[in-house]
PDB file of N, CA and C in Angstrom:
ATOM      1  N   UNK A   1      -8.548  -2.583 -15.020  1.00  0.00           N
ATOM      2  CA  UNK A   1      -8.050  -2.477 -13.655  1.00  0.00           C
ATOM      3  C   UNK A   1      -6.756  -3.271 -13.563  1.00  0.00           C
ATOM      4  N   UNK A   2      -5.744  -2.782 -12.891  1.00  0.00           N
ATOM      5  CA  UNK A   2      -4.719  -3.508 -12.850  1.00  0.00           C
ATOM      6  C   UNK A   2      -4.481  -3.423 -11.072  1.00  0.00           C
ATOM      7  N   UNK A   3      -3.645  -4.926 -10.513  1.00  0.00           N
ATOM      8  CA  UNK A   3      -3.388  -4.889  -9.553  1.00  0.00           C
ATOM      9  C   UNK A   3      -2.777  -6.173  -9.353  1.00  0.00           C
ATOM     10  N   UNK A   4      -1.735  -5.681  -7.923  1.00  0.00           N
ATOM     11  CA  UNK A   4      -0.854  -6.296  -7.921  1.00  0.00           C
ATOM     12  C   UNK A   4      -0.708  -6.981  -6.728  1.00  0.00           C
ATOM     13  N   UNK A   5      -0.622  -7.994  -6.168  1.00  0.00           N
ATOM     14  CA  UNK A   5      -0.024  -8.550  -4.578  1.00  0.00           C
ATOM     15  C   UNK A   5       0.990  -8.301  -4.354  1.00  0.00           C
ATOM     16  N   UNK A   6       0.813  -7.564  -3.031  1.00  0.00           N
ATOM     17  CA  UNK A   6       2.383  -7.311  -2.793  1.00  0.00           C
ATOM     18  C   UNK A   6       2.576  -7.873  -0.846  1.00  0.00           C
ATOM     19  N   UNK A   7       3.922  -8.728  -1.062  1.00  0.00           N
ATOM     20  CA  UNK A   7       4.138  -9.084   0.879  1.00  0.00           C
ATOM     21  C   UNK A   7       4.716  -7.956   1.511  1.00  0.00           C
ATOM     22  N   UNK A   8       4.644  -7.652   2.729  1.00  0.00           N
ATOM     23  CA  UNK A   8       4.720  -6.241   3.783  1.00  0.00           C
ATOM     24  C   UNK A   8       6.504  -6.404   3.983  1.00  0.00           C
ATOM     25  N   UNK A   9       6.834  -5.620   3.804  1.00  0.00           N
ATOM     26  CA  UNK A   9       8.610  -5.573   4.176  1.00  0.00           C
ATOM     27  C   UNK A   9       9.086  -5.332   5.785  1.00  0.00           C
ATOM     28  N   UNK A  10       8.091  -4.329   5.954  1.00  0.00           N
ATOM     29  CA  UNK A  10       8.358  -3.422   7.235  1.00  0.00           C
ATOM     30  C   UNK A  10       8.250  -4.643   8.236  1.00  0.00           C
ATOM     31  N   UNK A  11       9.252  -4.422   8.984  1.00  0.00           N
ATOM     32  CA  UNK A  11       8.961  -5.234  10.041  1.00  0.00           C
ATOM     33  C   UNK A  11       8.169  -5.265  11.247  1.00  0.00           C
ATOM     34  N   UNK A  12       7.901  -4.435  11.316  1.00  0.00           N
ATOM     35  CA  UNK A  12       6.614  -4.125  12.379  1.00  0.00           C
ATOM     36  C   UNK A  12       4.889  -3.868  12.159  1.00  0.00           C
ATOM     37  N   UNK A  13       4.887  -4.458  10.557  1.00  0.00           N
ATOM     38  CA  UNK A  13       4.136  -3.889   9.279  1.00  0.00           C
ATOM     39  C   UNK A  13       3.715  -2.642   9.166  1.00  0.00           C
ATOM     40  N   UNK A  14       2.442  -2.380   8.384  1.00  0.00           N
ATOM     41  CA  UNK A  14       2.026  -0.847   8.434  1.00  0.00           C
ATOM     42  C   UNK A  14       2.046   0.027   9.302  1.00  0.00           C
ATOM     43  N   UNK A  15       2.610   0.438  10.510  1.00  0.00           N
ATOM     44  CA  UNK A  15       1.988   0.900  11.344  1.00  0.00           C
ATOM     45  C   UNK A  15       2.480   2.865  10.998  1.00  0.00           C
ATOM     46  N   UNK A  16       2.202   3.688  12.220  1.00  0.00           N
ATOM     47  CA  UNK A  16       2.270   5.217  11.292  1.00  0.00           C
ATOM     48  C   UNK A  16       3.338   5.626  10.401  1.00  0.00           C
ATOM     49  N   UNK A  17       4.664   4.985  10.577  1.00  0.00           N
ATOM     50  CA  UNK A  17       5.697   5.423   9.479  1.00  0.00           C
ATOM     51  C   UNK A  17       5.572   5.535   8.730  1.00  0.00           C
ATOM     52  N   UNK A  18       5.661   4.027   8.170  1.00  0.00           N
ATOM     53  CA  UNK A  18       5.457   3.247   6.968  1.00  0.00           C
ATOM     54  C   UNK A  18       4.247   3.436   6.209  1.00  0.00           C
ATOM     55  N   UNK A  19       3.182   3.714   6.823  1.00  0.00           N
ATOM     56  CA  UNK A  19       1.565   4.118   6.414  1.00  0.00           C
ATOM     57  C   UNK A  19       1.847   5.378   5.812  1.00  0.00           C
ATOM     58  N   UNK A  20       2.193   6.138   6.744  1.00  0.00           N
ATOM     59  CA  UNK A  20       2.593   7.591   5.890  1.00  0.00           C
ATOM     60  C   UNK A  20       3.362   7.712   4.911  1.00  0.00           C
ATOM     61  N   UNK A  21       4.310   6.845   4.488  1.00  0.00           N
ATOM     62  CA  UNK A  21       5.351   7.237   2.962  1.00  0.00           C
ATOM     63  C   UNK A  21       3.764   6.792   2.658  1.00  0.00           C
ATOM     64  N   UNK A  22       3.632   5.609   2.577  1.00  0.00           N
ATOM     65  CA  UNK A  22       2.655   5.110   1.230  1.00  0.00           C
ATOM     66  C   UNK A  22       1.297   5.644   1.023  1.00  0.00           C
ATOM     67  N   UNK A  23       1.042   6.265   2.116  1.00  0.00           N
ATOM     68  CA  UNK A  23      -0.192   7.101   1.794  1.00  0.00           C
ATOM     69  C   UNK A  23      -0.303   8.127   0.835  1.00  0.00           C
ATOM     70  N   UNK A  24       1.332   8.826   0.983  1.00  0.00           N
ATOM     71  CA  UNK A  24       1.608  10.596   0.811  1.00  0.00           C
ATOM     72  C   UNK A  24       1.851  10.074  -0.669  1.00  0.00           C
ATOM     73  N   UNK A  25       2.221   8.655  -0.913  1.00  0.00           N
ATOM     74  CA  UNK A  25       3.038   8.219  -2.486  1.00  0.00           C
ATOM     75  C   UNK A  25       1.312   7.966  -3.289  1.00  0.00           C
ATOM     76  N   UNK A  26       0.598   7.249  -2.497  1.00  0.00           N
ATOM     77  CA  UNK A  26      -0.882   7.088  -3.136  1.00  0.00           C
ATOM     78  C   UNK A  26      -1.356   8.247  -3.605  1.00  0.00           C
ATOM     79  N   UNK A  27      -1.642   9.212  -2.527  1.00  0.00           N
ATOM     80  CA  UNK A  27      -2.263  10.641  -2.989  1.00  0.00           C
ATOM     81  C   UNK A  27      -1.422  11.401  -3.777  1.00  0.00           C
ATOM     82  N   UNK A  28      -0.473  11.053  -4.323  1.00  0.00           N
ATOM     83  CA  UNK A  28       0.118  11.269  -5.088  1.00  0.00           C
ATOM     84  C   UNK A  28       0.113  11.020  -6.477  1.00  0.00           C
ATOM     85  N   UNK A  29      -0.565   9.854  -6.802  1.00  0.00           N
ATOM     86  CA  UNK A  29      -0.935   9.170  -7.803  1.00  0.00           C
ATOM     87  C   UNK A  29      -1.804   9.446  -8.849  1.00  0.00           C
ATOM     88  N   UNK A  30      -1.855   9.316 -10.039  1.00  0.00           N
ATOM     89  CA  UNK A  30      -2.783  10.434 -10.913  1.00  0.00           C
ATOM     90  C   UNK A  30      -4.530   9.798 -11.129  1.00  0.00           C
ATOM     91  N   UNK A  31      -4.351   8.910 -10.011  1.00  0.00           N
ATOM     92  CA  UNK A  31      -5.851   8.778  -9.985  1.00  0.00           C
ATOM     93  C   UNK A  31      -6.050   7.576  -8.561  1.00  0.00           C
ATOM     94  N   UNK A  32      -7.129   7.199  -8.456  1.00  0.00           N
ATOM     95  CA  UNK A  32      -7.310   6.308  -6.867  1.00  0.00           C
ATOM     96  C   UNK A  32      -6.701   5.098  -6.669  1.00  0.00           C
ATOM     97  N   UNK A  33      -6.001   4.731  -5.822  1.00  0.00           N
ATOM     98  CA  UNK A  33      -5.651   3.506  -5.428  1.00  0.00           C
ATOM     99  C   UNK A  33      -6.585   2.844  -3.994  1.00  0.00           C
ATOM    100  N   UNK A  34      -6.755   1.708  -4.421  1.00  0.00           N
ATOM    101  CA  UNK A  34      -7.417   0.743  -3.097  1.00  0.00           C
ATOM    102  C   UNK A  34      -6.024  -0.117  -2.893  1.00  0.00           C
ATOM    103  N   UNK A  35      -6.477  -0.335  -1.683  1.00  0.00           N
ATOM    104  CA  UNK A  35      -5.363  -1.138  -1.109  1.00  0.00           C
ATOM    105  C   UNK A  35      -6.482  -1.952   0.135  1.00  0.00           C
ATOM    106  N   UNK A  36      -6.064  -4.034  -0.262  1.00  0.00           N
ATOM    107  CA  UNK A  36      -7.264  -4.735   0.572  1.00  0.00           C
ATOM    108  C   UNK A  36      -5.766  -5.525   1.199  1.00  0.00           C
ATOM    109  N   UNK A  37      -6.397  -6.185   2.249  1.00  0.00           N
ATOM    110  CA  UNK A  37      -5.498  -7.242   3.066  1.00  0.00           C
ATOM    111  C   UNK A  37      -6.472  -8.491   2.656  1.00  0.00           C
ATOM    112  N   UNK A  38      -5.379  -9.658   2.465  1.00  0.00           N
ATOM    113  CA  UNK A  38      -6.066 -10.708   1.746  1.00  0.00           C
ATOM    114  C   UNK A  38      -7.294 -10.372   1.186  1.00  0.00           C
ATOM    115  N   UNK A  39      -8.185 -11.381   1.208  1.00  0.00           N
ATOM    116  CA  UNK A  39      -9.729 -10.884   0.856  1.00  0.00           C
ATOM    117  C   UNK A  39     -10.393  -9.932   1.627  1.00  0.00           C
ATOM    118  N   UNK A  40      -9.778  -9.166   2.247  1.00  0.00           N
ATOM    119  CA  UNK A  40     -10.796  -8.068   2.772  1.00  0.00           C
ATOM    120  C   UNK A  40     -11.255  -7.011   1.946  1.00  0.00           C
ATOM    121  N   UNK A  41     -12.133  -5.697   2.216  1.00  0.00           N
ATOM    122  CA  UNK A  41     -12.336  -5.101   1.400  1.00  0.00           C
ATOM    123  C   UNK A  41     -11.670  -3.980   1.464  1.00  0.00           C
ATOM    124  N   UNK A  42     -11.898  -3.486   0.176  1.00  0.00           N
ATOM    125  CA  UNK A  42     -10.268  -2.646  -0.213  1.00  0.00           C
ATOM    126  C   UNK A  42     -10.883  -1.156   0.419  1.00  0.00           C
ATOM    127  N   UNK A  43      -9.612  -0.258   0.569  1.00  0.00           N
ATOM    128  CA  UNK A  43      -9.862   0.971   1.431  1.00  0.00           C
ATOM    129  C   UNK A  43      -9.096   1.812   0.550  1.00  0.00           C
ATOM    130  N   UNK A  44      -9.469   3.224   0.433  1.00  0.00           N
ATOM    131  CA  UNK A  44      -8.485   4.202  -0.324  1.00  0.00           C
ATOM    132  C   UNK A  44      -7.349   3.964   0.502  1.00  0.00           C
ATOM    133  N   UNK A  45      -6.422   4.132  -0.604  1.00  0.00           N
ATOM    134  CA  UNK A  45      -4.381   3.494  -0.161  1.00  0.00           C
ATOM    135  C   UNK A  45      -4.228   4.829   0.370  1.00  0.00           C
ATOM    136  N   UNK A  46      -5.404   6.375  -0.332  1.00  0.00           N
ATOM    137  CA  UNK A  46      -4.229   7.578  -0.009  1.00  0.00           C
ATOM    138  C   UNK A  46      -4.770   7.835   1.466  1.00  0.00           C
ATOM    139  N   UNK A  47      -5.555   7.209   2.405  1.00  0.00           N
ATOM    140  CA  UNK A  47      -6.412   7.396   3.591  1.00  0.00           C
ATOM    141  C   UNK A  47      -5.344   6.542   4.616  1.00  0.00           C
ATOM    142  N   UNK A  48      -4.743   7.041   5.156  1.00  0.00           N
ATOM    143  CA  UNK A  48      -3.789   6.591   6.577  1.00  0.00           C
ATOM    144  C   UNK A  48      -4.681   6.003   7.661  1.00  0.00           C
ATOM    145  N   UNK A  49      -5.972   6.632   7.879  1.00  0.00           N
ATOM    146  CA  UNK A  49      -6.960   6.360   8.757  1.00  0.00           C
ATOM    147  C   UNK A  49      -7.171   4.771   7.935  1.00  0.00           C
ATOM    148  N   UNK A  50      -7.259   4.754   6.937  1.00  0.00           N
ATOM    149  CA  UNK A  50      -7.807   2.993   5.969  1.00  0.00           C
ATOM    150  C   UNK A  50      -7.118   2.462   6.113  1.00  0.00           C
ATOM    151  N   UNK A  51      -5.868   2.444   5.755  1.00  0.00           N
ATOM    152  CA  UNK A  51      -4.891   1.559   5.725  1.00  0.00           C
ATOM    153  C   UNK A  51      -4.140   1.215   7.298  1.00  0.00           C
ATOM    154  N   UNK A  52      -4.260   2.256   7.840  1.00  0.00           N
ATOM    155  CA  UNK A  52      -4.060   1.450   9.463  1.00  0.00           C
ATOM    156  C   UNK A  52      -5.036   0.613  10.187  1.00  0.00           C
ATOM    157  N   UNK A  53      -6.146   0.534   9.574  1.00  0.00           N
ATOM    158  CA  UNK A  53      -7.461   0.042  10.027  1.00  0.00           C
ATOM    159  C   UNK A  53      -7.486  -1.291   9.604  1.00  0.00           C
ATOM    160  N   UNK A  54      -6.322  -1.822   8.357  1.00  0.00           N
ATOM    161  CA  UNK A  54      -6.440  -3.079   7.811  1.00  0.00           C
ATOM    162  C   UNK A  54      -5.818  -3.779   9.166  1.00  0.00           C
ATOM    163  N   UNK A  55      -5.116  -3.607   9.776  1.00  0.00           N
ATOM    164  CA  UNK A  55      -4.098  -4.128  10.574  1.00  0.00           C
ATOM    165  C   UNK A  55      -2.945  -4.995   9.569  1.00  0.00           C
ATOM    166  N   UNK A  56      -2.273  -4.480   8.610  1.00  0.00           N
ATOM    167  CA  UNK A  56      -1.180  -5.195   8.456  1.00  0.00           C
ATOM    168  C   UNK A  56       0.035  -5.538   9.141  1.00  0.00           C
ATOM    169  N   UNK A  57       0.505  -6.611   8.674  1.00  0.00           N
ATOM    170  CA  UNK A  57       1.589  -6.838   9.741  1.00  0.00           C
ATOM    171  C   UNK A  57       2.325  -7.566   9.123  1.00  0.00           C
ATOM    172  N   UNK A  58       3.867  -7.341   9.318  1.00  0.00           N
ATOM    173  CA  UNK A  58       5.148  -7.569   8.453  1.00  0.00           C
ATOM    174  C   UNK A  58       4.536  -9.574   7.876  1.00  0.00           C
ATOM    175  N   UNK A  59       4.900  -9.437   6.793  1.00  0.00           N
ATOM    176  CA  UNK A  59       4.504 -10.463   5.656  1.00  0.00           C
ATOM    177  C   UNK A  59       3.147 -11.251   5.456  1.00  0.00           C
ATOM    178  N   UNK A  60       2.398 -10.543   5.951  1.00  0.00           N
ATOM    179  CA  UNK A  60       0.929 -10.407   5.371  1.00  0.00           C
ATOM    180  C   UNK A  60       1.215  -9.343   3.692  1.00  0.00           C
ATOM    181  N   UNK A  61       0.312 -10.227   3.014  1.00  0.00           N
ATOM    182  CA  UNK A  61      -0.155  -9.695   1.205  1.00  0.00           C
ATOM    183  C   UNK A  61      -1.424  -8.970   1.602  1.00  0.00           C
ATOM    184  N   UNK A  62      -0.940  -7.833   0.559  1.00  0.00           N
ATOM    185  CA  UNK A  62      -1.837  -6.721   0.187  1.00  0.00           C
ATOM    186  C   UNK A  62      -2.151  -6.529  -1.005  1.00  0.00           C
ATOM    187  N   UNK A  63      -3.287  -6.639  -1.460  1.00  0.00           N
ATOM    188  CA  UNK A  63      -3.456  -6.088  -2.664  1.00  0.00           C
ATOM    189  C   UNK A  63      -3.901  -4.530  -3.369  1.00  0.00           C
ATOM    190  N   UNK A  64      -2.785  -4.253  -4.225  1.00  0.00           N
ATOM    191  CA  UNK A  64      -3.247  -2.735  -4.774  1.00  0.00           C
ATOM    192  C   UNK A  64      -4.201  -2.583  -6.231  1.00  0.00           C
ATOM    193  N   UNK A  65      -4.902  -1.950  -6.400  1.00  0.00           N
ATOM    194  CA  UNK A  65      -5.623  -2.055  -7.745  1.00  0.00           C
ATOM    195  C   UNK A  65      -5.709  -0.416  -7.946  1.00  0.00           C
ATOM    196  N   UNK A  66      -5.496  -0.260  -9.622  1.00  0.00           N
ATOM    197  CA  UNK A  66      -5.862   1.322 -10.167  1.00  0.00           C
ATOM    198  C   UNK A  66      -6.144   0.977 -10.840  1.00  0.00           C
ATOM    199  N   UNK A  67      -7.099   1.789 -11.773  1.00  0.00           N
ATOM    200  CA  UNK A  67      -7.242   1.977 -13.603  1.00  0.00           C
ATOM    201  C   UNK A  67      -6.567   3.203 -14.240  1.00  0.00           C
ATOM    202  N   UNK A  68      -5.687   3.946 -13.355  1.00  0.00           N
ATOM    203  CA  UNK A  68      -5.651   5.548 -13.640  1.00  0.00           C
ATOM    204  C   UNK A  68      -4.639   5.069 -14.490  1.00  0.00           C
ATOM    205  N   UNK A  69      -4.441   6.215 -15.310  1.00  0.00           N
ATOM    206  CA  UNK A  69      -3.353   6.403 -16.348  1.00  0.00           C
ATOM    207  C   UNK A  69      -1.930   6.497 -15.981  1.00  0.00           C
ATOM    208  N   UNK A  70      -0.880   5.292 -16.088  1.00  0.00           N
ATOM    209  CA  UNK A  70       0.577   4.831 -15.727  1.00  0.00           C
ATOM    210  C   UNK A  70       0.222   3.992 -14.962  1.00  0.00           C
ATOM    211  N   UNK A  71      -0.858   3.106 -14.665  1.00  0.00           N
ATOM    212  CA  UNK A  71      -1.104   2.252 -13.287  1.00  0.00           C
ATOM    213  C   UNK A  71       0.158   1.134 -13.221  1.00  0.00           C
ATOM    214  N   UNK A  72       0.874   0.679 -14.028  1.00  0.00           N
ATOM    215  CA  UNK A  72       1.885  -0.005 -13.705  1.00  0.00           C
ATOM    216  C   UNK A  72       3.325   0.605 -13.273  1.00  0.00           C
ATOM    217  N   UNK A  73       2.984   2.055 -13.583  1.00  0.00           N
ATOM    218  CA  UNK A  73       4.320   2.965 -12.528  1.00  0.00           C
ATOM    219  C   UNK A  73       3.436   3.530 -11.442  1.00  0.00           C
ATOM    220  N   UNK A  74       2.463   3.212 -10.883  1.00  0.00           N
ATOM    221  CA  UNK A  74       2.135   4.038  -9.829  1.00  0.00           C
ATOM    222  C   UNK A  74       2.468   2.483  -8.856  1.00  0.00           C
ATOM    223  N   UNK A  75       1.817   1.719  -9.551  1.00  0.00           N
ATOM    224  CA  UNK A  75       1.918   0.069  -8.250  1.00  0.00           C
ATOM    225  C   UNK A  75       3.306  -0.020  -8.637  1.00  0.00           C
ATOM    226  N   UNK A  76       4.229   0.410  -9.062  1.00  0.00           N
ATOM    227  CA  UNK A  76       5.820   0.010  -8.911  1.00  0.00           C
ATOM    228  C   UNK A  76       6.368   0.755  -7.954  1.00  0.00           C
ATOM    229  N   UNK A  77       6.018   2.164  -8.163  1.00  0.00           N
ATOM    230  CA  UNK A  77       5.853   2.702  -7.000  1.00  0.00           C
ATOM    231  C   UNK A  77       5.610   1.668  -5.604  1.00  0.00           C
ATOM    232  N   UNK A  78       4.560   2.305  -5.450  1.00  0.00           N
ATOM    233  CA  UNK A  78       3.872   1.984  -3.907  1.00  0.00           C
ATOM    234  C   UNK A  78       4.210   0.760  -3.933  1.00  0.00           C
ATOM    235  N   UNK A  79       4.499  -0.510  -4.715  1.00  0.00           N
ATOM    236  CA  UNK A  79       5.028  -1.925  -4.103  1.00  0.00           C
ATOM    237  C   UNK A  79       6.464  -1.822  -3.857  1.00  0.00           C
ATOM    238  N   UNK A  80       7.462  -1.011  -3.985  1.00  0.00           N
ATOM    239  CA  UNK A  80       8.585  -0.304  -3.481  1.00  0.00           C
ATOM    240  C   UNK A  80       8.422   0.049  -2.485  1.00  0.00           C
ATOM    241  N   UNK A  81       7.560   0.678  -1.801  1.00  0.00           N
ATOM    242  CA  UNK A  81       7.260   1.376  -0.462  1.00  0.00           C
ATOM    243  C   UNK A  81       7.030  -0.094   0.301  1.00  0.00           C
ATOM    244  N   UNK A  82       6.149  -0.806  -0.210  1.00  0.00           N
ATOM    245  CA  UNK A  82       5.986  -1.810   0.490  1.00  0.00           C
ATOM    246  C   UNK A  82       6.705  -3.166   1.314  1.00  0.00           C
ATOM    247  N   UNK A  83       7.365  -3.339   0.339  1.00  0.00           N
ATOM    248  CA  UNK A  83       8.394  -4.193   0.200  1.00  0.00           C
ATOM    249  C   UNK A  83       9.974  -4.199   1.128  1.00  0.00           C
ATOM    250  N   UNK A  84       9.657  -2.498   1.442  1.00  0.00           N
ATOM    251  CA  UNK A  84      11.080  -2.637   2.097  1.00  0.00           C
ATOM    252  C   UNK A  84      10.783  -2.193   3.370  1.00  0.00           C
ATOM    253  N   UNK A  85      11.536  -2.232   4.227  1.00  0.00           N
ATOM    254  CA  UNK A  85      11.586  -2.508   5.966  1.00  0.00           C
ATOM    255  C   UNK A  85      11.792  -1.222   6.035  1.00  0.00           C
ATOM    256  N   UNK A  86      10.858  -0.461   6.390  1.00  0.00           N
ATOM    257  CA  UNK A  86      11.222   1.111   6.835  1.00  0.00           C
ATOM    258  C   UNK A  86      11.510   1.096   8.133  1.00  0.00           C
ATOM    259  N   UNK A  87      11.685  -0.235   9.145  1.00  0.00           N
ATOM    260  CA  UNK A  87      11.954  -0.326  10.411  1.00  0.00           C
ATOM    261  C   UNK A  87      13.506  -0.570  10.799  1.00  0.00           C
ATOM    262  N   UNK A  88      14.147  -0.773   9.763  1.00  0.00           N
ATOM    263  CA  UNK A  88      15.260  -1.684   9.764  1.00  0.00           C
ATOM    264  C   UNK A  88      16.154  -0.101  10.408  1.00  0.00           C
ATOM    265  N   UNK A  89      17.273  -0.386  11.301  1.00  0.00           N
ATOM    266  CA  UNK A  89      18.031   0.414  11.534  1.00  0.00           C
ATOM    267  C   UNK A  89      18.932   0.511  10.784  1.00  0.00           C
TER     268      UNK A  89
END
């Protein structure tokens, strides 16, 4: 299993924008991603309904975990999505 912490970029954190790139980039992925807020428990990353349910919020850590095959280009991925302010004008 590999996984990575990643801090929230977006400035308004997850909320539907930002949830949606990273959802559409998860289900995208060649096998499952969880995605937890601090110690909480982890939720499928490709589920918009899960990941808005964490309540993230700009620089709160998330953690992503896969075992699927490229898991260190899929979390380079999606910690790209994460990382940057999809709010920023």
């Amino acid at each position: 299993m590999v996984t990575r912490t990643v801090r929230i970029g977006s400035s308004h954190g997850l909320h539907a924008r930002p949830a949606k790139l990273f959802t559409q980039a998860a289900a995208a992925a060649p096998g499952p991603v969880t995605i937890a807020k601090g110690d909480g428990k982890p939720v499928n990353a490709a589920s918009i309904l899960g990941v808005i349910s964490l309540g993230v919020e700009h620089g709160d850590y998330v953690t992503l975990s896969t075992d699927a095959e490229g898991a260190e280009a899929t979390l380079d991925e999606l910690t790209e999505l994460l990382v940057t302010d999809h709010d920023e004008s």
